[in-house]
Every structure is written in C-alpha cells, then in structure tokens.
Protein backbone atom coordinates (compact mmCIF):
# COMPACT_ATOMS: atom_id res chain seq x y z
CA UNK A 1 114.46 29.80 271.94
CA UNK A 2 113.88 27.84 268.83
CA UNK A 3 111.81 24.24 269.43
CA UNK A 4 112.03 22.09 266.66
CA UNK A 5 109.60 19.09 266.13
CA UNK A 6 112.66 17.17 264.64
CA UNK A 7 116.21 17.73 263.89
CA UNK A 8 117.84 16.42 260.47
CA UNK A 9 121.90 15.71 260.93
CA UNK A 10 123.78 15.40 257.97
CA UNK A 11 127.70 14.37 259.84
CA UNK A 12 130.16 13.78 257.32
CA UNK A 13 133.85 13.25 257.14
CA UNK A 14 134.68 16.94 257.58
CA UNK A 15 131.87 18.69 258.49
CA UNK A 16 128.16 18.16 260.56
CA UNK A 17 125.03 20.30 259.60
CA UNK A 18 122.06 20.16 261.70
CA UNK A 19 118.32 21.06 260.68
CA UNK A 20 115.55 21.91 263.39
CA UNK A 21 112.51 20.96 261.50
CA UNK A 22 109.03 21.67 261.67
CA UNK A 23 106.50 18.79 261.86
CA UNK A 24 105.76 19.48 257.94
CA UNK A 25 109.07 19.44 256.72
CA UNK A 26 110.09 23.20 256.62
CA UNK A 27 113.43 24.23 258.02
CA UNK A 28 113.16 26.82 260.60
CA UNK A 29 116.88 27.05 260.73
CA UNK A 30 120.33 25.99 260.25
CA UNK A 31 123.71 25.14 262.01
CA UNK A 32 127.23 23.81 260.88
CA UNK A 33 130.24 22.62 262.21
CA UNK A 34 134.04 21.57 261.24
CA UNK A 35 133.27 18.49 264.13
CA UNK A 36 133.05 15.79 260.95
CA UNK A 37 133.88 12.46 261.99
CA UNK A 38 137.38 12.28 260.98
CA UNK A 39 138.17 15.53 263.53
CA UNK A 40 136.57 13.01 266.41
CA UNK A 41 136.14 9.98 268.72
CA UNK A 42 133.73 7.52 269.28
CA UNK A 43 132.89 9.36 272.83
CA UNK A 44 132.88 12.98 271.57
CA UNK A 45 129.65 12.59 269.14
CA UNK A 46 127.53 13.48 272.15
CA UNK A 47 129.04 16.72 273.01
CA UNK A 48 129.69 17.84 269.22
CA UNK A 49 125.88 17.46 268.66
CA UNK A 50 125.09 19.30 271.74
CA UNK A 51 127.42 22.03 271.19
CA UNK A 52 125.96 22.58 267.84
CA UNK A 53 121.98 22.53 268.17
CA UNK A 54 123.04 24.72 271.58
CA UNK A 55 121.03 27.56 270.15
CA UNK A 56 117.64 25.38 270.30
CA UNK A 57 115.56 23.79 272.53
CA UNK A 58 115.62 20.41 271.55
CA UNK A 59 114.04 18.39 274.12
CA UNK A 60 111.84 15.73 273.27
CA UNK A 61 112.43 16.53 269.68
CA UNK A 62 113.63 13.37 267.41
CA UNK A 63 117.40 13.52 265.57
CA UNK A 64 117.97 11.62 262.34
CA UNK A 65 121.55 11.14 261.60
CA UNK A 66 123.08 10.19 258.51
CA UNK A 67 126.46 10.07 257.12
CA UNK A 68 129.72 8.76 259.09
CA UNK A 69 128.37 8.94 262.37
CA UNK A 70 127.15 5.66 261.13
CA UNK A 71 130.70 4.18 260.37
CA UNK A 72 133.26 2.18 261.80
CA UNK A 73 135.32 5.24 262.93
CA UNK A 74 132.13 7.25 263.75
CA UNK A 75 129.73 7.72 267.19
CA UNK A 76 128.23 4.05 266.70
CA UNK A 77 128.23 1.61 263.74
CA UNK A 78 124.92 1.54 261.85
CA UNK A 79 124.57 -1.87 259.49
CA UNK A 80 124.65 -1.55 255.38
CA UNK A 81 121.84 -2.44 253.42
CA UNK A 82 122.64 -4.08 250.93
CA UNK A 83 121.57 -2.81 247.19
CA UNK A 84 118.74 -3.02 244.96
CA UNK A 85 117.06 -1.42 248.08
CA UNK A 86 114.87 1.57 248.58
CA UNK A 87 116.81 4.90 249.34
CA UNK A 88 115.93 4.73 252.55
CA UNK A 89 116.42 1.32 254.08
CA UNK A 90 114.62 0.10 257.25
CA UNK A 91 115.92 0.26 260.51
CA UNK A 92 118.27 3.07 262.46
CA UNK A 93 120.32 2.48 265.09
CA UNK A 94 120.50 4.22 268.33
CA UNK A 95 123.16 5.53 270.50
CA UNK A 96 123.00 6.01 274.30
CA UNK A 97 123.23 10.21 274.34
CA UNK A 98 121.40 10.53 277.33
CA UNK A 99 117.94 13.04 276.99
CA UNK A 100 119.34 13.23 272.95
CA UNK A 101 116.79 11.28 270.97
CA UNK A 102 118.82 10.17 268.27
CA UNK A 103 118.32 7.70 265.28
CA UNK A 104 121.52 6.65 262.91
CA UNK A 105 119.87 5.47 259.51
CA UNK A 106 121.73 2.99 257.84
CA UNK A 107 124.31 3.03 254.91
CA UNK A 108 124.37 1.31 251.84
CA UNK A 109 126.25 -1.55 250.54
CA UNK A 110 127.30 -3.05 247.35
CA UNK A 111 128.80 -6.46 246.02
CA UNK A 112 130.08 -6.35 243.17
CA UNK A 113 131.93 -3.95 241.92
CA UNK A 114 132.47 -3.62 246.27
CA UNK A 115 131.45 0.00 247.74
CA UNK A 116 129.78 1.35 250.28
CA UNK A 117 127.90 4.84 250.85
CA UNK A 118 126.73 7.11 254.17
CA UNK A 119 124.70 9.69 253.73
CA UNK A 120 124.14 10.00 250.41
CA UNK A 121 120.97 7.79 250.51
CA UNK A 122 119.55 10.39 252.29
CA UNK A 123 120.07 12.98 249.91
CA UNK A 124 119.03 10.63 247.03
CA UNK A 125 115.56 9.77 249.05
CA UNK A 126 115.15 13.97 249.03
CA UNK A 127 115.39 13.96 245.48
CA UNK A 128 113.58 11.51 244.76
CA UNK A 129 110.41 12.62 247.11
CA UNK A 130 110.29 15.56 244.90
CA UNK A 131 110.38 14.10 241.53
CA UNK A 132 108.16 10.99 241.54
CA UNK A 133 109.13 7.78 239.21
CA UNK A 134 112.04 9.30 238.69
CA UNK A 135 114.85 7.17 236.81
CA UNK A 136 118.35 7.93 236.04
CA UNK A 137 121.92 8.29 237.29
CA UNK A 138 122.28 10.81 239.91
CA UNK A 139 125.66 12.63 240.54
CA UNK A 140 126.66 13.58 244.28
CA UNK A 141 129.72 15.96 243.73
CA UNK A 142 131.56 15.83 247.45
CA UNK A 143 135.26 14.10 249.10
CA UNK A 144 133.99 10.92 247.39
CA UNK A 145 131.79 11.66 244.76
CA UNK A 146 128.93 9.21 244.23
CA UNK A 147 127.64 8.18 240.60
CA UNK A 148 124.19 6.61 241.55
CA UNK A 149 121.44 4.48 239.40
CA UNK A 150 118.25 4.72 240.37
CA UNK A 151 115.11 3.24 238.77
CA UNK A 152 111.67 2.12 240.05
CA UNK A 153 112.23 4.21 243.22
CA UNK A 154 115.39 2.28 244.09
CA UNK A 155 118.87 2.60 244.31
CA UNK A 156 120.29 -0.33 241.99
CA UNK A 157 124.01 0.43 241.73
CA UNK A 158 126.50 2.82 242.58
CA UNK A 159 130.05 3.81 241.91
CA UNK A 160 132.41 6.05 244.35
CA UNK A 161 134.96 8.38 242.46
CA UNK A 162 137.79 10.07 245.17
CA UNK A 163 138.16 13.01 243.17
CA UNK A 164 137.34 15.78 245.85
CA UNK A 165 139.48 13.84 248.24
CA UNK A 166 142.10 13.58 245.34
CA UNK A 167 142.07 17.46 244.62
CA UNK A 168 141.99 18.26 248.75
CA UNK A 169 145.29 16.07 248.93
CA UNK A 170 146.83 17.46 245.87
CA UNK A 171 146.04 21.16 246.62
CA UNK A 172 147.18 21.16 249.83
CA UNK A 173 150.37 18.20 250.52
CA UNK A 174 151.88 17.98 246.99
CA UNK A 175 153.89 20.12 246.01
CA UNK A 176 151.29 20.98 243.22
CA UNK A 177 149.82 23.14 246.00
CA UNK A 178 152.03 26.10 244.85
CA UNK A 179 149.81 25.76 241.49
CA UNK A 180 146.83 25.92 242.70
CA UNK A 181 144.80 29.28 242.43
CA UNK A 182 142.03 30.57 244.37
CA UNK A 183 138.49 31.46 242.98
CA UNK A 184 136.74 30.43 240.42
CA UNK A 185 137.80 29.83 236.31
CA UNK A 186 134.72 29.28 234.33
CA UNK A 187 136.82 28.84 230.90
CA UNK A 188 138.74 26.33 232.85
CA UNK A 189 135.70 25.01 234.25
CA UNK A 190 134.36 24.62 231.07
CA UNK A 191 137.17 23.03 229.68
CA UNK A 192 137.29 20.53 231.91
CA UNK A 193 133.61 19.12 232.09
C-alpha cells in the first residue's frame, strides 16, 4: 500500500482530487471524486476524504485542503485573508476528523470591487513557485473563472467571471440545451477567443 509523506486536497464545488505526496514534492499518485462540496454536508467531509485516499496508507501523513471545504457550506469555515496578501496566507484551520491530520488553508478576500476566492490561491502559489518574480494577470478557467493580478509575489486584485457556471446552466436547464453539441470546434473556438 501506498504511504504518502503528505496529501494535497484540492475540494471544489463539484469535484475533490487528492495527491499523496512525497516529502520533496513529487506526486506518487492520484485520486478524484464527484463528492465536491455542493453534493455534501457539513458531517460527510470526513467520510468523503476517507473513501477517496482508501487506496493509501495515510496515517500520520499531513492533508492540506483547499477550496470549498473551507466555505460556509463546506466541512468547516476557514477565515479570508484579505488582499494585497501573499498567495498563500498564514494560518489553516483544522477540523476534528479523528486520526485524519487535516489543515484547511484559508481563502481570499477582497473589498472593493467585493469577491472572494477558495482554492485558487493555491494554484496561483504553484505557479508562482515555478516562475520566480513573476508579474502579471493570471487566468483560472473553471465554474467561476478567476482573472488574478499578481505582482511582487502577491496577489493584489482579483475579479470572478461565472462563465463556466453560466454555460453548465445554459447547456443543461435552458432550453438552449437542445443546441448544444458535443466535442470539440476549434474554428468555433477560435472564433470566439
């Protein structure tokens, strides 16, 4: 059986990946699962956590969680920071799961224009460990797409665009589902970027 060092847990709305990690960062291997936070309750985190990293022996090893497990409506509320901040903001908070050792990392908050983010902080600390002083606006393509600045190593502003949520409500309850295809149409692709 697989033991990890650490285990990385990316638990969005609609899905939850899991990592086992090796004490220098490689991935030794991989789970999903259609458990997302919007499928469950406050008291079922525990078991949909267990159920996926099943396949491993993860005693004693450390789990990171970001994403909505963090929110409101998620397994326990982690605090926002609050932005200019670094990508990853001090602090996790920690739900009773028994023999699970696991750590929620904070979301992010914004003022003004008002918006919040889970989980993609995480992401955007990834990218940025890879490409030192790196400034720009980063696009996260996902149910609520995130148009990030970053400069200096921090995250100074951010925008959320529902356009994935838009298109999974449109495509599937309107009656513009009849419309929409399957696969892939590069020339309309094209067209539309």
């Amino acid at each position: 059986m697989l033991k990890p060092d650490w285990i990385a847990v990316d638990w969005g709305t609609s899905n939850m990946r899991a990592w086992a990690m090796s004490a220098s960062g490689t991935v030794l291997d991989e789970v999903r699962s259609d458990r997302g936070m919007g499928s469950l309750k406050p008291a079922e985190f525990e078991q949909a956590l267990r159920d996926a990293i099943a396949p491993w022996d993860h005693k004693g090893a450390p789990m990171i969680a970001c994403g909505m497990v963090g929110a409101k409506q998620g397994w326990m509320e982690a605090p926002y920071a609050a932005v200019p901040c670094a990508a990853t903001p001090e602090g996790f908070t920690k739900p009773d799961a028994g023999d699970l050792d696991v750590y929620i990392i904070a979301g992010l908050k914004q003022a003004d224009p008002a918006d919040v983010m889970r989980g993609e902080e995480t992401q955007i600390a990834g990218f940025l460990s890879m490409n030192k002083n790196w400034d720009g606006v980063i696009c996260l393509p996902g149910t609520h797409t995130k148009w990030v600045h970053v400069s200096a190593g921090e995250i100074v502003s951010f925008r959320t665009a529902m356009t994935g949520e838009m298109f999974s409500l449109l495509s599937r309850q309107s009656v513009l589902r009849h419309s929409v295809g399957d696969g892939w149409d590069e020339q309309a692709f094209a067209l539309g970027v």
